[in-house]
C-alpha atoms as a PDB file:
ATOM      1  CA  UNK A   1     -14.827  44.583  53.263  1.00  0.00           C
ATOM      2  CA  UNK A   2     -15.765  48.224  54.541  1.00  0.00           C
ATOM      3  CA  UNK A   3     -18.071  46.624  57.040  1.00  0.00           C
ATOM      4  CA  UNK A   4     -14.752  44.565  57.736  1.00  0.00           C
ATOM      5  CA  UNK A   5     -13.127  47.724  58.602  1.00  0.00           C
ATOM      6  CA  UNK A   6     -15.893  49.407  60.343  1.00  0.00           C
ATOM      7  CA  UNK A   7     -15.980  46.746  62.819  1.00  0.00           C
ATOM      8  CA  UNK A   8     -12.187  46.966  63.694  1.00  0.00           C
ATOM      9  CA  UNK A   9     -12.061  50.364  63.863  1.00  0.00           C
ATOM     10  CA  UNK A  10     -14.977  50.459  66.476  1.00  0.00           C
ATOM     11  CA  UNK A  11     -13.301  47.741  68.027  1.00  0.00           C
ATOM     12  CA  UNK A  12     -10.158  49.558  68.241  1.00  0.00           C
ATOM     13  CA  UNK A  13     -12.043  52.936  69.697  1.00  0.00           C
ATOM     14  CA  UNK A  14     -13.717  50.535  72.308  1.00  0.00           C
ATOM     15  CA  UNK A  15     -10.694  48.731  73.415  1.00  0.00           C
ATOM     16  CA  UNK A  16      -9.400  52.890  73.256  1.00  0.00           C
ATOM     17  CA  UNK A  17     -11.611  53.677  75.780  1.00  0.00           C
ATOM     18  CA  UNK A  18     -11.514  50.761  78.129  1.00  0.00           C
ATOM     19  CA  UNK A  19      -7.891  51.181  78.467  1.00  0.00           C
ATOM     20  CA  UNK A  20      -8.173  54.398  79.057  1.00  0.00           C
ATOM     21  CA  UNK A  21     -10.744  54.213  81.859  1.00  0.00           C
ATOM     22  CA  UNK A  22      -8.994  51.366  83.429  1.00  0.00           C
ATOM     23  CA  UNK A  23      -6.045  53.881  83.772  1.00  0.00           C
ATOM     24  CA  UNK A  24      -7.753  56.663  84.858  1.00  0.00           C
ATOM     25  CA  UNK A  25      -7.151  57.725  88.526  1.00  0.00           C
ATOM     26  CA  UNK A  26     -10.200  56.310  90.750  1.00  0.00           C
ATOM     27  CA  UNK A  27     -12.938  59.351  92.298  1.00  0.00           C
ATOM     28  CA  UNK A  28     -14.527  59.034  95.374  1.00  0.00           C
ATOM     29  CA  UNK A  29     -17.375  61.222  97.018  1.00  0.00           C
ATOM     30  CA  UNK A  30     -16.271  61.706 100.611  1.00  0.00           C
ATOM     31  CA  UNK A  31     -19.340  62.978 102.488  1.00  0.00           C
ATOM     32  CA  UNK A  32     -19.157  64.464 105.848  1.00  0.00           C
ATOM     33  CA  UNK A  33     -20.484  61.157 107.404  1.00  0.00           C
ATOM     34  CA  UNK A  34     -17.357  59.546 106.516  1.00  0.00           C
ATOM     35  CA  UNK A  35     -15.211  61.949 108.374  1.00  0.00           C
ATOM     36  CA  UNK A  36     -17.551  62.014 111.754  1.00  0.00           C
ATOM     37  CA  UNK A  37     -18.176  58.456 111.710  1.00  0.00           C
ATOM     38  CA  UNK A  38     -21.813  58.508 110.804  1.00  0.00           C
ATOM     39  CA  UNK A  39     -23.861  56.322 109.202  1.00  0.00           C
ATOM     40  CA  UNK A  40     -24.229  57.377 105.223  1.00  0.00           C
ATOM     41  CA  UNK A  41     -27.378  57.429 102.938  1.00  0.00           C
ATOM     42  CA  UNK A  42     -25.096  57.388  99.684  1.00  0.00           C
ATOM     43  CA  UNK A  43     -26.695  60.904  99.302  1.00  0.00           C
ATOM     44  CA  UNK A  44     -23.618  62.531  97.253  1.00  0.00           C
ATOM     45  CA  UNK A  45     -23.846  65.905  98.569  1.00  0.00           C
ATOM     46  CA  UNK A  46     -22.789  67.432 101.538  1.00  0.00           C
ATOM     47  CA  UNK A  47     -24.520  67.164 104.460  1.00  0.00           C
ATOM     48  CA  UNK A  48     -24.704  67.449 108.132  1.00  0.00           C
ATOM     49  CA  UNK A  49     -25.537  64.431 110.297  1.00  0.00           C
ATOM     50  CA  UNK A  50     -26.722  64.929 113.573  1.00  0.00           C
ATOM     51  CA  UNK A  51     -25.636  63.414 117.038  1.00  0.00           C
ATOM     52  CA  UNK A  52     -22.818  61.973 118.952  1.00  0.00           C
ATOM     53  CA  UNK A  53     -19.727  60.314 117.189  1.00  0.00           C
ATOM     54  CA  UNK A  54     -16.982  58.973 118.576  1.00  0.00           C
ATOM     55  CA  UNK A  55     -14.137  57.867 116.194  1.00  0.00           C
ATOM     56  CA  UNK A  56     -12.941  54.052 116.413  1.00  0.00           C
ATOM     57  CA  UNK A  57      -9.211  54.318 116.817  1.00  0.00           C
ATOM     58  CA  UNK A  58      -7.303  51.098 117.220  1.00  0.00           C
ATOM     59  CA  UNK A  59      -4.943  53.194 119.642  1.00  0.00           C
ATOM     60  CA  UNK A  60      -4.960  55.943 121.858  1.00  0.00           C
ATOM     61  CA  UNK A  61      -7.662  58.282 122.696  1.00  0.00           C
ATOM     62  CA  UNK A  62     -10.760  58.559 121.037  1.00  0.00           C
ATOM     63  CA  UNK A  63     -12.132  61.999 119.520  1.00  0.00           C
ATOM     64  CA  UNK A  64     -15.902  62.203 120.096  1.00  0.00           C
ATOM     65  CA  UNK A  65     -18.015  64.653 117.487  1.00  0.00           C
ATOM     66  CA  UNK A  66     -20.926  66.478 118.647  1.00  0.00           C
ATOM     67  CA  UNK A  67     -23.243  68.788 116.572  1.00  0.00           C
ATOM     68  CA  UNK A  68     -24.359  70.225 114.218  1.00  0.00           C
ATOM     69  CA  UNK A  69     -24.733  74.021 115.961  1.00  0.00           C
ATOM     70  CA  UNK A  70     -24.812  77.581 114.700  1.00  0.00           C
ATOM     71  CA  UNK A  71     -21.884  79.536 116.247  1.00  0.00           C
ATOM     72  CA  UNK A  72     -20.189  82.855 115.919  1.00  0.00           C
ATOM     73  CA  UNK A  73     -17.268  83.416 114.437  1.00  0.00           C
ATOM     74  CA  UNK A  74     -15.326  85.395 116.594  1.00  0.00           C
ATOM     75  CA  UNK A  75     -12.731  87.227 114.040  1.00  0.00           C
ATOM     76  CA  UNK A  76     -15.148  86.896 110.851  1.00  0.00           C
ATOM     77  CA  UNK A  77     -18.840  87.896 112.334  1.00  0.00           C
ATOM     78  CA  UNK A  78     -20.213  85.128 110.710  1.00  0.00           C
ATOM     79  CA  UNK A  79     -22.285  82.450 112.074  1.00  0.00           C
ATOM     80  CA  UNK A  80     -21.064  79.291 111.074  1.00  0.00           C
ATOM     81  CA  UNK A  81     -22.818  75.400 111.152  1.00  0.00           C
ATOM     82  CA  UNK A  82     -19.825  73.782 112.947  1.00  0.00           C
ATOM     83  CA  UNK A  83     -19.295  70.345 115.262  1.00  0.00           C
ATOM     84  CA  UNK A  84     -17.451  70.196 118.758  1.00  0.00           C
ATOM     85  CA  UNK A  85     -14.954  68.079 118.287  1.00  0.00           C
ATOM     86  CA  UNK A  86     -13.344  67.042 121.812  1.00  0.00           C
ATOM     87  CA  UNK A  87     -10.606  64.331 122.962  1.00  0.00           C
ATOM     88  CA  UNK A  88      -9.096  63.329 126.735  1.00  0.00           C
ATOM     89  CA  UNK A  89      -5.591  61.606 127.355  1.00  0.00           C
ATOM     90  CA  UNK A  90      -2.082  63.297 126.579  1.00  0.00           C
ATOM     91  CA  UNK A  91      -3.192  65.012 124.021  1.00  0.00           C
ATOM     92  CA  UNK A  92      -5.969  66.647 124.932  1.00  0.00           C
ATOM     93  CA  UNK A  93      -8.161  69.136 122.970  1.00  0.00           C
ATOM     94  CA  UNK A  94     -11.117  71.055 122.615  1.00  0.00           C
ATOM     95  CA  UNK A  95     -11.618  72.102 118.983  1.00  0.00           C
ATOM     96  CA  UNK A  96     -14.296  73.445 116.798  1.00  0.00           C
ATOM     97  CA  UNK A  97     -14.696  72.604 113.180  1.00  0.00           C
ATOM     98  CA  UNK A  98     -16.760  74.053 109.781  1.00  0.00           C
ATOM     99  CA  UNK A  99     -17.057  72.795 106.315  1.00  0.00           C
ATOM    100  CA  UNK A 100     -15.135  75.355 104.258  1.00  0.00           C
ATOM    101  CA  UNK A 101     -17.174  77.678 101.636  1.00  0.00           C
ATOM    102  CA  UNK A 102     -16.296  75.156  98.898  1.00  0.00           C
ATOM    103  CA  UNK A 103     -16.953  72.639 100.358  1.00  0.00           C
ATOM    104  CA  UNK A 104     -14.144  70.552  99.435  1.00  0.00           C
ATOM    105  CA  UNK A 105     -12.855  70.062 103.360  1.00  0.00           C
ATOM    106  CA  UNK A 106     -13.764  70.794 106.930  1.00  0.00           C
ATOM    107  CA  UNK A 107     -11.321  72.713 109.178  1.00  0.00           C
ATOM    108  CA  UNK A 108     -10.871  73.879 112.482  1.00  0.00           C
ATOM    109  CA  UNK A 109     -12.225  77.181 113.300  1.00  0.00           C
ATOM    110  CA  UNK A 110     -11.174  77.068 117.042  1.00  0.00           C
ATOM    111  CA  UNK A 111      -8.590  74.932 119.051  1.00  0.00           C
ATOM    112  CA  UNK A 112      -7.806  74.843 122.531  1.00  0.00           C
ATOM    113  CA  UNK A 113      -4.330  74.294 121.946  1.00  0.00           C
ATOM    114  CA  UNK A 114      -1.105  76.514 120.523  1.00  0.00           C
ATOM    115  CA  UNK A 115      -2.708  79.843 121.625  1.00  0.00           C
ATOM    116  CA  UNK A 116      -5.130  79.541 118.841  1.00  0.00           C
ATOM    117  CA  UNK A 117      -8.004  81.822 119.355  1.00  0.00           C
ATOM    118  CA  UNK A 118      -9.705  81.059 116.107  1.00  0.00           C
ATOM    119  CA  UNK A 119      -9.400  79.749 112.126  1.00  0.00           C
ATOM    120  CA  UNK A 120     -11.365  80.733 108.942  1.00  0.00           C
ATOM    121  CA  UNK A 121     -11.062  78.301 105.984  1.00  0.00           C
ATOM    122  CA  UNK A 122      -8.921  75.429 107.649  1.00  0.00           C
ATOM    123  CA  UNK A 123      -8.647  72.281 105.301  1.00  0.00           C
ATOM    124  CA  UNK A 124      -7.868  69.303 108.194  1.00  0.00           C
ATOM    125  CA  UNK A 125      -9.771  66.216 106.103  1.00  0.00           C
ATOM    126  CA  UNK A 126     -11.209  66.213 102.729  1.00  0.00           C
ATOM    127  CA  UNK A 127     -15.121  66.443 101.279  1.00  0.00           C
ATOM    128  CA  UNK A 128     -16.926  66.214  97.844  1.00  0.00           C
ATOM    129  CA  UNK A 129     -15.211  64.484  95.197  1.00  0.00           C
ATOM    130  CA  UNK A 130     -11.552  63.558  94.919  1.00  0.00           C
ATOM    131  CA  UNK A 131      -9.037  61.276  93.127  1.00  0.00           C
ATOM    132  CA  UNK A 132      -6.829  59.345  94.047  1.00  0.00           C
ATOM    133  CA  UNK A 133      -3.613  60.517  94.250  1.00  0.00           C
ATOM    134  CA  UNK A 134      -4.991  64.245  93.880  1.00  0.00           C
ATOM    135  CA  UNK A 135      -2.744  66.800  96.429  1.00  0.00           C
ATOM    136  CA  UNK A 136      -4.720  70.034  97.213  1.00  0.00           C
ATOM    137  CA  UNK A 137      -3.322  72.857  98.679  1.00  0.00           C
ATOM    138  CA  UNK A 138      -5.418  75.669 101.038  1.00  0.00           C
ATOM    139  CA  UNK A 139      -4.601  78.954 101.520  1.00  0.00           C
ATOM    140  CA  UNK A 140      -6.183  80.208 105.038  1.00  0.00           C
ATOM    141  CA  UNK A 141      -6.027  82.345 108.188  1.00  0.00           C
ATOM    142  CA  UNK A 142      -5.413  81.665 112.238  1.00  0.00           C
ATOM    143  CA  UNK A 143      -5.293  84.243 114.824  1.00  0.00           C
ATOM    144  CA  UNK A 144      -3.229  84.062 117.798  1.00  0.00           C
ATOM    145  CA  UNK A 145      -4.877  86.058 120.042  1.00  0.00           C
ATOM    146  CA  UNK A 146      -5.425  88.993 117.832  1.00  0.00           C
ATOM    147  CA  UNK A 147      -2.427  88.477 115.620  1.00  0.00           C
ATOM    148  CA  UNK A 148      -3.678  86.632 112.354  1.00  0.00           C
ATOM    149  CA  UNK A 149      -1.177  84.705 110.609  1.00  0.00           C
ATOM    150  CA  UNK A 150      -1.484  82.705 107.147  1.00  0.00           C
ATOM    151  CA  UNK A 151      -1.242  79.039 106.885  1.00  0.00           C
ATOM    152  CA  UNK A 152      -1.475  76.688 104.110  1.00  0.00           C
ATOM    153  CA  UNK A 153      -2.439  72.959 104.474  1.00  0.00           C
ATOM    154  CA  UNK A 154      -2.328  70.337 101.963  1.00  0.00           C
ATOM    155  CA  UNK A 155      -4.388  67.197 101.375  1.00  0.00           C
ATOM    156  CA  UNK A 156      -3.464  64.390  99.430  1.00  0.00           C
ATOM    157  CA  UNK A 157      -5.032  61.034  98.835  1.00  0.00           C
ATOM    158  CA  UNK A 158      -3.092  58.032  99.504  1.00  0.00           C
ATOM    159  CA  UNK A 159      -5.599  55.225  99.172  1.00  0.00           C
ATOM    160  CA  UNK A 160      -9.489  56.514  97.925  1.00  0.00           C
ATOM    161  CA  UNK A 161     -10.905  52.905  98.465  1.00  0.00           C
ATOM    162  CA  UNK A 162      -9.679  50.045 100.056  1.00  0.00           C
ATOM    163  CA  UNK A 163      -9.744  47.721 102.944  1.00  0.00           C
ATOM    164  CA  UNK A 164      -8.268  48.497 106.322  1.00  0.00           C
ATOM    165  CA  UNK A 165      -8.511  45.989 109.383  1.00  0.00           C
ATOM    166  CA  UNK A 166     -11.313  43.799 107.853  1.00  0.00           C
ATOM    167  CA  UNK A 167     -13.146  47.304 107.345  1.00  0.00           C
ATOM    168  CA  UNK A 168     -14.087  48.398 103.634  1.00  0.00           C
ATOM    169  CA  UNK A 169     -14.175  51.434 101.613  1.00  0.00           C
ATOM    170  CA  UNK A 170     -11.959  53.044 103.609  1.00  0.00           C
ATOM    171  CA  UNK A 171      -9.856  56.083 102.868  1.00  0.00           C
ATOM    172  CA  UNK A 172      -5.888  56.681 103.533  1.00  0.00           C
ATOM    173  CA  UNK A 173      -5.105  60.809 103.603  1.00  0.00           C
ATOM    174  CA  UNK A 174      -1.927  62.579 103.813  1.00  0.00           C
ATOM    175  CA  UNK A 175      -2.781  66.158 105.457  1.00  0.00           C
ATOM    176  CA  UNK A 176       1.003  68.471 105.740  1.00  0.00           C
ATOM    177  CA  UNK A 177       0.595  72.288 107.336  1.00  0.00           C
ATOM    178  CA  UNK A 178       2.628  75.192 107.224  1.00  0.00           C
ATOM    179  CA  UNK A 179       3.046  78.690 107.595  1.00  0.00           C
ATOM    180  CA  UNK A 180       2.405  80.560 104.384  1.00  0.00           C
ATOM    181  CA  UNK A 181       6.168  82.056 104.369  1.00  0.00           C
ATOM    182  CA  UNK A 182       7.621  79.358 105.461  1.00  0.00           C
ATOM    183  CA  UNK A 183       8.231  75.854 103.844  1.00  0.00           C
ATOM    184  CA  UNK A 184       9.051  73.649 106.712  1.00  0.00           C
ATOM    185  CA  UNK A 185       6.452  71.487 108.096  1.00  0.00           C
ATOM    186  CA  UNK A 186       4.074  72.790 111.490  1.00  0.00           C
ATOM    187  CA  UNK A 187       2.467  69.168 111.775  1.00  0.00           C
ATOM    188  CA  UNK A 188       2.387  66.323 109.453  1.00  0.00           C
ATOM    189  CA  UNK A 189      -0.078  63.551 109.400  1.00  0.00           C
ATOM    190  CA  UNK A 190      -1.545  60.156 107.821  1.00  0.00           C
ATOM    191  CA  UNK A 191      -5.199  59.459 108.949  1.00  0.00           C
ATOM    192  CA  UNK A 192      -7.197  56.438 107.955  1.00  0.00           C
ATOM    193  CA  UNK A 193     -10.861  56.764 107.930  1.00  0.00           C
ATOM    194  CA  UNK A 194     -13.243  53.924 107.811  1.00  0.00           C
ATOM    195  CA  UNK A 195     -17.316  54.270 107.269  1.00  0.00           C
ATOM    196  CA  UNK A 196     -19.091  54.325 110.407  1.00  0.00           C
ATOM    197  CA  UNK A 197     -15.682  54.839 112.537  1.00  0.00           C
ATOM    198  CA  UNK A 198     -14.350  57.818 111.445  1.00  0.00           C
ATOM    199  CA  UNK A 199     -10.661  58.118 112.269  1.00  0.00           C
ATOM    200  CA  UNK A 200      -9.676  54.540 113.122  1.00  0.00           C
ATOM    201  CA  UNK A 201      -5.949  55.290 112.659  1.00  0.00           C
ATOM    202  CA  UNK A 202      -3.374  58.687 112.732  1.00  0.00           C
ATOM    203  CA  UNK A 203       0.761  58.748 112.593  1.00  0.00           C
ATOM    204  CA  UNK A 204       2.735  61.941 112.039  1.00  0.00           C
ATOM    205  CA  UNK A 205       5.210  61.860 109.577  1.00  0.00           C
ATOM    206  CA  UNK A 206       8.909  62.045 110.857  1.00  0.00           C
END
């Protein structure tokens, strides 16, 4: 009879548990390989592929990746490990990005656009590990000109795995920036990232 027991109650704890995992938001490492569009060794850590990348968007002009390369920043002093990250068309740009100190997202640290002379600790696209439906917000700094001013940007995860296209394992981001004293958004985006592609798909939010 105890052994009776015994069984159901460690039946009970194991059906417990499954439940519980099955319910528990999904995680996903998202290495910088993702984000480029390089190909990924499943090495969960961050690291820095080296190259030429150019994103597979299904529409308009394509961003193209180039580094890694130390640089200078120009505000901080420091020398940073940072990609060129440049794009033709209407929108045109010339930007240059860094992994943040946490490493939890990459940023731009210059743009060529909105009288942005530099950035320290943007969050543009998530890294490392994240769950589903997780929102992140990031305090950081841009100068215009010499004038700094203080931003925050938030990331949130719409879809951490799932197929996009006929591609797999992709990821669905919401990315919202503002000024630090002011609620309204700046710019407003959904990207779609796809392994091997990068960005295959943006839209701002109305």
């Amino acid at each position: 009879m105890i052994r009776l027991i015994v069984s159901a109650f460690l039946c009970l704890l194991a059906a417990s548990a499954s439940q519980a995992a099955a319910e528990a938001p999904a995680t996903r490492f998202i290495p910088l390989e993702l984000i480029v569009g390089a190909a990924w060794s499943g090495e969960k850590t961050i690291t820095y592929p080296s190259g030429t990348f150019s994103e597979g968007v299904d529409q308009g002009s394509a961003s193209v990746w180039v580094g890694p390369r130390q640089w200078t920043h120009p505000k901080t002093g420091r020398t940073l490990t940072v990609y060129d990250r440049t794009r033709g068309g209407r929108n045109a740009a010339t930007q240059i990005f860094a992994v943040r100190d946490d490493l939890t997202a990459i940023g731009r640290v210059a743009d060529s656009r909105f009288g942005i002379s530099a950035c320290d600790q943007e969050a543009k696209y998530p890294l490392g590990l994240w769950r589903q439906g997780e929102t992140r917000s990031f305090d950081y700094t841009c100068w215009h000109g010499d004038s700094p001013r203080a931003q925050v940007a938030s990331l949130t995860i719409h879809e951490i795995d799932f197929d996009y296209g006929g591609r797999e394992h992709c990821l669905k981001i919401e990315w919202l920036l503002r000024a630090k004293d002011d609620a309204r958004a700046v710019d407003h985006r959904i990207y779609i990232f796809a392994p091997g592609r990068g960005v295959v798909r943006q839209w701002q939010v109305p």
